[in-house]
PDB file of N, CA and C in Angstrom:
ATOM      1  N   UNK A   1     101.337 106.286 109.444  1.00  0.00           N
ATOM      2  CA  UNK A   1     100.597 107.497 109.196  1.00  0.00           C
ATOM      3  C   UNK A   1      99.402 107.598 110.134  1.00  0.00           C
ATOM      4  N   UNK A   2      98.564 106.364 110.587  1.00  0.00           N
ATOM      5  CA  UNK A   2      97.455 106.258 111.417  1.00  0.00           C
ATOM      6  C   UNK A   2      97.799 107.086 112.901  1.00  0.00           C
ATOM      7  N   UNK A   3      99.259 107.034 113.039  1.00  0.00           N
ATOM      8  CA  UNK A   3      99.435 107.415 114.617  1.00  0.00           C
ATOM      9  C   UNK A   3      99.692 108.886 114.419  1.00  0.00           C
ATOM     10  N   UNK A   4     100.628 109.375 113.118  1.00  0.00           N
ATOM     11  CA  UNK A   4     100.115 110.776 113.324  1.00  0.00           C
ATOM     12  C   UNK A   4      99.046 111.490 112.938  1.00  0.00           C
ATOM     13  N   UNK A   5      98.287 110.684 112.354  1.00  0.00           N
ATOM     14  CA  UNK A   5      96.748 111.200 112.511  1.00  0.00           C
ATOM     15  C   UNK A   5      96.316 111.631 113.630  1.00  0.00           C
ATOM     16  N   UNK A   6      96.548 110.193 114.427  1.00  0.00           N
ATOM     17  CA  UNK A   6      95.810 110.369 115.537  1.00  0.00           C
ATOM     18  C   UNK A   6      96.829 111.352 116.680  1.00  0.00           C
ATOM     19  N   UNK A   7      97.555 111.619 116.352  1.00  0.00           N
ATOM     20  CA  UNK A   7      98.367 112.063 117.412  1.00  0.00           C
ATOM     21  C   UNK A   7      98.337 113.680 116.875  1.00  0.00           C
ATOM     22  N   UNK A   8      98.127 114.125 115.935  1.00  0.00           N
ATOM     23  CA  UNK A   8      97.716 115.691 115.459  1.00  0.00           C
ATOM     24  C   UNK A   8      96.450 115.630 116.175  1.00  0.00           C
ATOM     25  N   UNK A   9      95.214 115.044 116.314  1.00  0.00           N
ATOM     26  CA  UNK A   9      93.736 115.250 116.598  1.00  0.00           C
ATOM     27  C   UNK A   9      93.814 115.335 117.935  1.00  0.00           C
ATOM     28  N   UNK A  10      94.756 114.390 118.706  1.00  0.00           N
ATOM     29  CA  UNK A  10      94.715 114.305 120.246  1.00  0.00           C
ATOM     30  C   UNK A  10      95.448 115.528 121.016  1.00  0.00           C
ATOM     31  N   UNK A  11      96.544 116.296 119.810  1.00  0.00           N
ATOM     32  CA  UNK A  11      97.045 117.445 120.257  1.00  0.00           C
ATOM     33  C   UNK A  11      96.716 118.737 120.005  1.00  0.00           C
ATOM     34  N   UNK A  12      95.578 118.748 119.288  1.00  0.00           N
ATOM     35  CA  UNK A  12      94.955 119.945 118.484  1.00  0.00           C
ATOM     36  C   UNK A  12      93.904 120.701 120.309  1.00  0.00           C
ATOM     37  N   UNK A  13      93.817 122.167 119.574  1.00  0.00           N
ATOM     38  CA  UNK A  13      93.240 122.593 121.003  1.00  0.00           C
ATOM     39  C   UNK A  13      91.853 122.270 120.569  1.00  0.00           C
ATOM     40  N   UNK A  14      91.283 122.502 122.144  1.00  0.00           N
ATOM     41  CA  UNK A  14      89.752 122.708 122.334  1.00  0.00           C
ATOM     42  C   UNK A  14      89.632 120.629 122.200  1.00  0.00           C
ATOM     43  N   UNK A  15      90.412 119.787 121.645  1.00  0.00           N
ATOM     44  CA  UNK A  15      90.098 117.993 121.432  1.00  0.00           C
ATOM     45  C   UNK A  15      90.565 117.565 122.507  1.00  0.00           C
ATOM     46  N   UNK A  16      89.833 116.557 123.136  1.00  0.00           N
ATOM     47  CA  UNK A  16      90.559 115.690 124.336  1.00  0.00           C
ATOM     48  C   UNK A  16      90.226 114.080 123.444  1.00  0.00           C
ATOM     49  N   UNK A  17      90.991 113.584 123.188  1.00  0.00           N
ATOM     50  CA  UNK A  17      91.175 111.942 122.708  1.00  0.00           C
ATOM     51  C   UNK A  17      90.539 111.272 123.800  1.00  0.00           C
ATOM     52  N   UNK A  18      89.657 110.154 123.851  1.00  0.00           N
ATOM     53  CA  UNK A  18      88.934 109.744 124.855  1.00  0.00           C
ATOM     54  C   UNK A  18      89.527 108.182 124.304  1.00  0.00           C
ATOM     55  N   UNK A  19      89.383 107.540 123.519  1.00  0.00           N
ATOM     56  CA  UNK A  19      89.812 106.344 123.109  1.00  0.00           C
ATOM     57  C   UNK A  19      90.035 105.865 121.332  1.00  0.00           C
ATOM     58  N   UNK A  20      91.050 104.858 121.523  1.00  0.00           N
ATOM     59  CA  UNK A  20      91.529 104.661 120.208  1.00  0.00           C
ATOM     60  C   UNK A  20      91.513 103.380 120.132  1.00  0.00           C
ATOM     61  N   UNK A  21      91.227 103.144 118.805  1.00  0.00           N
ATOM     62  CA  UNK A  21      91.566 101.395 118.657  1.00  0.00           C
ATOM     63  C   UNK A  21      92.554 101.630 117.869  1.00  0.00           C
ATOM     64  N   UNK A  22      93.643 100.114 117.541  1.00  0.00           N
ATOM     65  CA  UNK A  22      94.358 100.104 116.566  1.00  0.00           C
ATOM     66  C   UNK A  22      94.116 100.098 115.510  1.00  0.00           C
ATOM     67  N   UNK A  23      95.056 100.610 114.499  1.00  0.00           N
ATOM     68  CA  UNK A  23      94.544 100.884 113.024  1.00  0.00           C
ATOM     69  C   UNK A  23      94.183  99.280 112.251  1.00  0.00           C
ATOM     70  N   UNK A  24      93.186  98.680 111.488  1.00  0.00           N
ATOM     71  CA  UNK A  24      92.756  98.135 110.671  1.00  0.00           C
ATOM     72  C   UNK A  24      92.638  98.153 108.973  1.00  0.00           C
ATOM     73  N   UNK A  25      93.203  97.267 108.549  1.00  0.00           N
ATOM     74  CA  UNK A  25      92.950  97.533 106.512  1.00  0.00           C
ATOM     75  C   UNK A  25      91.347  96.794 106.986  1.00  0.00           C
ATOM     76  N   UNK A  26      91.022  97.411 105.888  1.00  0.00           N
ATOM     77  CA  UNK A  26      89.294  97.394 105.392  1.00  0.00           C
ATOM     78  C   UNK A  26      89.631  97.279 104.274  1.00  0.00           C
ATOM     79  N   UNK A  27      90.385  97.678 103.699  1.00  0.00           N
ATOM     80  CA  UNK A  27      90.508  96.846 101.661  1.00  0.00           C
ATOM     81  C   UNK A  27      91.944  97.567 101.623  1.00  0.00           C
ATOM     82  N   UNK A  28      91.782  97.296  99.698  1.00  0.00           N
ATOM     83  CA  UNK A  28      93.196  97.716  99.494  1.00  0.00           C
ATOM     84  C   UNK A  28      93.421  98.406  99.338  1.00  0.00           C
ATOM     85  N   UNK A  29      94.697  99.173  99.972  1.00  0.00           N
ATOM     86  CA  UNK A  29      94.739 100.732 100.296  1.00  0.00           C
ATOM     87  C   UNK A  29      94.084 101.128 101.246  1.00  0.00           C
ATOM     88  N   UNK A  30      93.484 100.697 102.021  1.00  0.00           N
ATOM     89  CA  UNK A  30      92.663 101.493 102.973  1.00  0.00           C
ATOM     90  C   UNK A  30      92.450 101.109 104.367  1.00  0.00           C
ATOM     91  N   UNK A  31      92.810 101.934 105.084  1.00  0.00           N
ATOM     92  CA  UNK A  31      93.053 101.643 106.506  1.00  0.00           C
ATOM     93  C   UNK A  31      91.828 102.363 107.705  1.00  0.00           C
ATOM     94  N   UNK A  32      91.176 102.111 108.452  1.00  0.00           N
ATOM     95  CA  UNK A  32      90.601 102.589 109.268  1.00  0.00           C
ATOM     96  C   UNK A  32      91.354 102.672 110.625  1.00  0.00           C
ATOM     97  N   UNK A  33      91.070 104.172 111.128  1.00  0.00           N
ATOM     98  CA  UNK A  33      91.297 104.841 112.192  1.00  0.00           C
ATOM     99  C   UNK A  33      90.383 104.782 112.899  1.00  0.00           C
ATOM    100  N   UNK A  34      89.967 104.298 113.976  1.00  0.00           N
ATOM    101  CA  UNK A  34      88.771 104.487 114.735  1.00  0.00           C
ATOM    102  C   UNK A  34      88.854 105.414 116.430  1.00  0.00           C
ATOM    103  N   UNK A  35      88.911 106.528 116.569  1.00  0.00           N
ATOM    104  CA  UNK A  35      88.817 107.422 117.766  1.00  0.00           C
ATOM    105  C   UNK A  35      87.781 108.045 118.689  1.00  0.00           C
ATOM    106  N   UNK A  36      87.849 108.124 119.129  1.00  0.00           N
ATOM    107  CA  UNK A  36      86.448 108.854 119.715  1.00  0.00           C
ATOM    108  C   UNK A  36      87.667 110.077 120.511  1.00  0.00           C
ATOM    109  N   UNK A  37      86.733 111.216 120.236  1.00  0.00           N
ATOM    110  CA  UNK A  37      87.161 112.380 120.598  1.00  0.00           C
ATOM    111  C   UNK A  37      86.209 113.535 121.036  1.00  0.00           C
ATOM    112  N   UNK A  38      86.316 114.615 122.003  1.00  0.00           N
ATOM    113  CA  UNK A  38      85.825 115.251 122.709  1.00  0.00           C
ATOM    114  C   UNK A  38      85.777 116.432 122.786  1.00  0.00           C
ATOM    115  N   UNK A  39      85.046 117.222 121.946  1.00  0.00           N
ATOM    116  CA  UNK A  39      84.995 119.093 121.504  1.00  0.00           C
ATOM    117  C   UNK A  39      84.064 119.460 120.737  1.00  0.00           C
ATOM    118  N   UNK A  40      84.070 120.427 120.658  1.00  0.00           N
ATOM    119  CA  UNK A  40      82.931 121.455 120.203  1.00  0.00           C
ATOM    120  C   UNK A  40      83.422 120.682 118.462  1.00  0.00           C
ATOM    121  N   UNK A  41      82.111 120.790 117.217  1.00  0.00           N
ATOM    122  CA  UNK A  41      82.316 120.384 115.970  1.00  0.00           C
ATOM    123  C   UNK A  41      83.306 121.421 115.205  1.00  0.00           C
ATOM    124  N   UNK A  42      83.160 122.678 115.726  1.00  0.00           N
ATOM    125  CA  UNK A  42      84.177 123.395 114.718  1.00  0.00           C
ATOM    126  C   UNK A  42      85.413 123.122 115.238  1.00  0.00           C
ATOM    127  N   UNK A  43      85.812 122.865 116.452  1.00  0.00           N
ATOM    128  CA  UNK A  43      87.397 122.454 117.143  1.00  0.00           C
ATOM    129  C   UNK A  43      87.814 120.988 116.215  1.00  0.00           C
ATOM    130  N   UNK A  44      86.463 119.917 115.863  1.00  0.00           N
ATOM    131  CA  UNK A  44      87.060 118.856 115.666  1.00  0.00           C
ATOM    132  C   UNK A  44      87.242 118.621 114.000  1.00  0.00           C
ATOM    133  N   UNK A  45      86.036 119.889 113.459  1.00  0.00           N
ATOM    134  CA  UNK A  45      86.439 120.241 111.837  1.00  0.00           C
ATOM    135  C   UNK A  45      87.707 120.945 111.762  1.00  0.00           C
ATOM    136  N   UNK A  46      88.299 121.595 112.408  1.00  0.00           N
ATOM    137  CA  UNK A  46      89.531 122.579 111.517  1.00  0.00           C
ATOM    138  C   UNK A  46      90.660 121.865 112.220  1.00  0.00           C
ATOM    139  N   UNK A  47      90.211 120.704 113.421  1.00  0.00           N
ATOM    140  CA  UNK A  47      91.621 119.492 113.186  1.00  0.00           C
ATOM    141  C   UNK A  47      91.479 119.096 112.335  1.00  0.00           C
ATOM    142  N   UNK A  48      90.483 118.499 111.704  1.00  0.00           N
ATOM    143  CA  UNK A  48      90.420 117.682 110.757  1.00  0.00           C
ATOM    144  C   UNK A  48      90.986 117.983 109.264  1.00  0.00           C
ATOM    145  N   UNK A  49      90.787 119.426 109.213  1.00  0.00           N
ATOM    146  CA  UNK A  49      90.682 119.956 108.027  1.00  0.00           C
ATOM    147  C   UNK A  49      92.498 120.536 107.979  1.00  0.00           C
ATOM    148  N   UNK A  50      92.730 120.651 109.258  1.00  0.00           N
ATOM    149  CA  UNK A  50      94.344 121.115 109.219  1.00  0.00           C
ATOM    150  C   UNK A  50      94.817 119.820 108.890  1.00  0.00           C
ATOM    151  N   UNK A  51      94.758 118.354 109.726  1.00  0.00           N
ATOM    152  CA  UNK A  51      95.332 116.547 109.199  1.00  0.00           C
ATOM    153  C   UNK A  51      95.088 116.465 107.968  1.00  0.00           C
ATOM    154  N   UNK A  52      93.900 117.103 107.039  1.00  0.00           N
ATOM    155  CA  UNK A  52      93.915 116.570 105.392  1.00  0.00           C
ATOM    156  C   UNK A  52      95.123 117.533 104.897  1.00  0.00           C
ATOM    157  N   UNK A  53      95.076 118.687 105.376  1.00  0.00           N
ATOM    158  CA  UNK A  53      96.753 119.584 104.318  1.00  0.00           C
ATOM    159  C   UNK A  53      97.902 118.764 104.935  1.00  0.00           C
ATOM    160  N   UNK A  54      98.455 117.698 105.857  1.00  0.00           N
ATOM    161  CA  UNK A  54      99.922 117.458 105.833  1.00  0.00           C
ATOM    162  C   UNK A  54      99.507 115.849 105.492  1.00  0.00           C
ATOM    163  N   UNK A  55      98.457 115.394 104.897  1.00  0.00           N
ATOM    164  CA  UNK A  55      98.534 113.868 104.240  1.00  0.00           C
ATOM    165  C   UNK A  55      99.565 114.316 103.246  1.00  0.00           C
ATOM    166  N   UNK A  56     100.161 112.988 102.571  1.00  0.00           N
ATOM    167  CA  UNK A  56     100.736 113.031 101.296  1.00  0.00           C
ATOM    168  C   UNK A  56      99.733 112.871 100.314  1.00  0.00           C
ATOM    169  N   UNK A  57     100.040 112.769  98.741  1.00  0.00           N
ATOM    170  CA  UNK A  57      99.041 113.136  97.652  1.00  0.00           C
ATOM    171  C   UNK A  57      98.411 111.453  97.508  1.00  0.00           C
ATOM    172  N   UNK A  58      96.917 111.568  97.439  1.00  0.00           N
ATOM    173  CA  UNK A  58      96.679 110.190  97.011  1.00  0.00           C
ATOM    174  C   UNK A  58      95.895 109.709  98.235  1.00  0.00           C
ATOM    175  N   UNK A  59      95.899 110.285  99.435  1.00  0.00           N
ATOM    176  CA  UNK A  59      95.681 109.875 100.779  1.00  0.00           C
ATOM    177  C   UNK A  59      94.634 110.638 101.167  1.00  0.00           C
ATOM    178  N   UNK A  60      93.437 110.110 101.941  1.00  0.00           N
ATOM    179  CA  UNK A  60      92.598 111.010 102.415  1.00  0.00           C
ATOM    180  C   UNK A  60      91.983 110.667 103.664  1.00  0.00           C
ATOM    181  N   UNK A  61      91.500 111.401 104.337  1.00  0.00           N
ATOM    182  CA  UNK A  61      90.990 111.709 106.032  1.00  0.00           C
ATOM    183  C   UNK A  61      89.259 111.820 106.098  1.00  0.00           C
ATOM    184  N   UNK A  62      88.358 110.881 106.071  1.00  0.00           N
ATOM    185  CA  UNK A  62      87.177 110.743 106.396  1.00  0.00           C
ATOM    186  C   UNK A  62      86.562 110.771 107.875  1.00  0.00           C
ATOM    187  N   UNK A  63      85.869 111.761 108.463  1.00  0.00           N
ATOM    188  CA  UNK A  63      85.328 112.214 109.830  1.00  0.00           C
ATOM    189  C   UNK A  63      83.975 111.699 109.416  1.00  0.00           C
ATOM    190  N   UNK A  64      83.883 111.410 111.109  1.00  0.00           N
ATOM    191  CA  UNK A  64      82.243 110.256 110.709  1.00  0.00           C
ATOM    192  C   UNK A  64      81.784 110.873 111.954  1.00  0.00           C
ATOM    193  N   UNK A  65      80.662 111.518 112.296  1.00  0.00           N
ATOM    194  CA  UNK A  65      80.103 112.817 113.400  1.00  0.00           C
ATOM    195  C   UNK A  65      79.105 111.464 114.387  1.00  0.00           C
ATOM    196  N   UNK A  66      79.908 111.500 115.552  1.00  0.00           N
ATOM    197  CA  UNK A  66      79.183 110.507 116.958  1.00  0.00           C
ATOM    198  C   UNK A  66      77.478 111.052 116.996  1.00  0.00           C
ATOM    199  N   UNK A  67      77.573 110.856 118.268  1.00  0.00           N
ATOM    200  CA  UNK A  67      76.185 111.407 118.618  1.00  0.00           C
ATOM    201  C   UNK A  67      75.827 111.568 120.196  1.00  0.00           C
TER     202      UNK A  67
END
């Protein structure tokens, strides 16, 4: 699921994917995605917000804003 995360965000317009690490468990159930990505905040909110409608139920998508 981590790769089509990341692979919806890297194909979404207005985002350029700059780098990815591999996915990591951080506890149980829970996996970290770590990306760095490149666009305006509303281009990288309504990827984001389009990747939370095709998770399955139970699953969720946390955006953490660079600087």
């Amino acid at each position: 699921m981590a790769l089509q995360v990341a692979t919806e965000l890297a194909d979404a317009d207005g985002i350029d994917l700059i780098s990815s690490e591999p996915p990591s468990t951080v506890g149980e159930g829970t996996v970290a995605l770590t990306v760095v990505v490149e666009g305006t905040e509303r281009a990288v909110a309504e990827a984001v917000s389009r990747i939370r409608e095709l998770l399955p139920g139970g699953t969720s998508l946390e955006a953490l804003g660079g600087g």
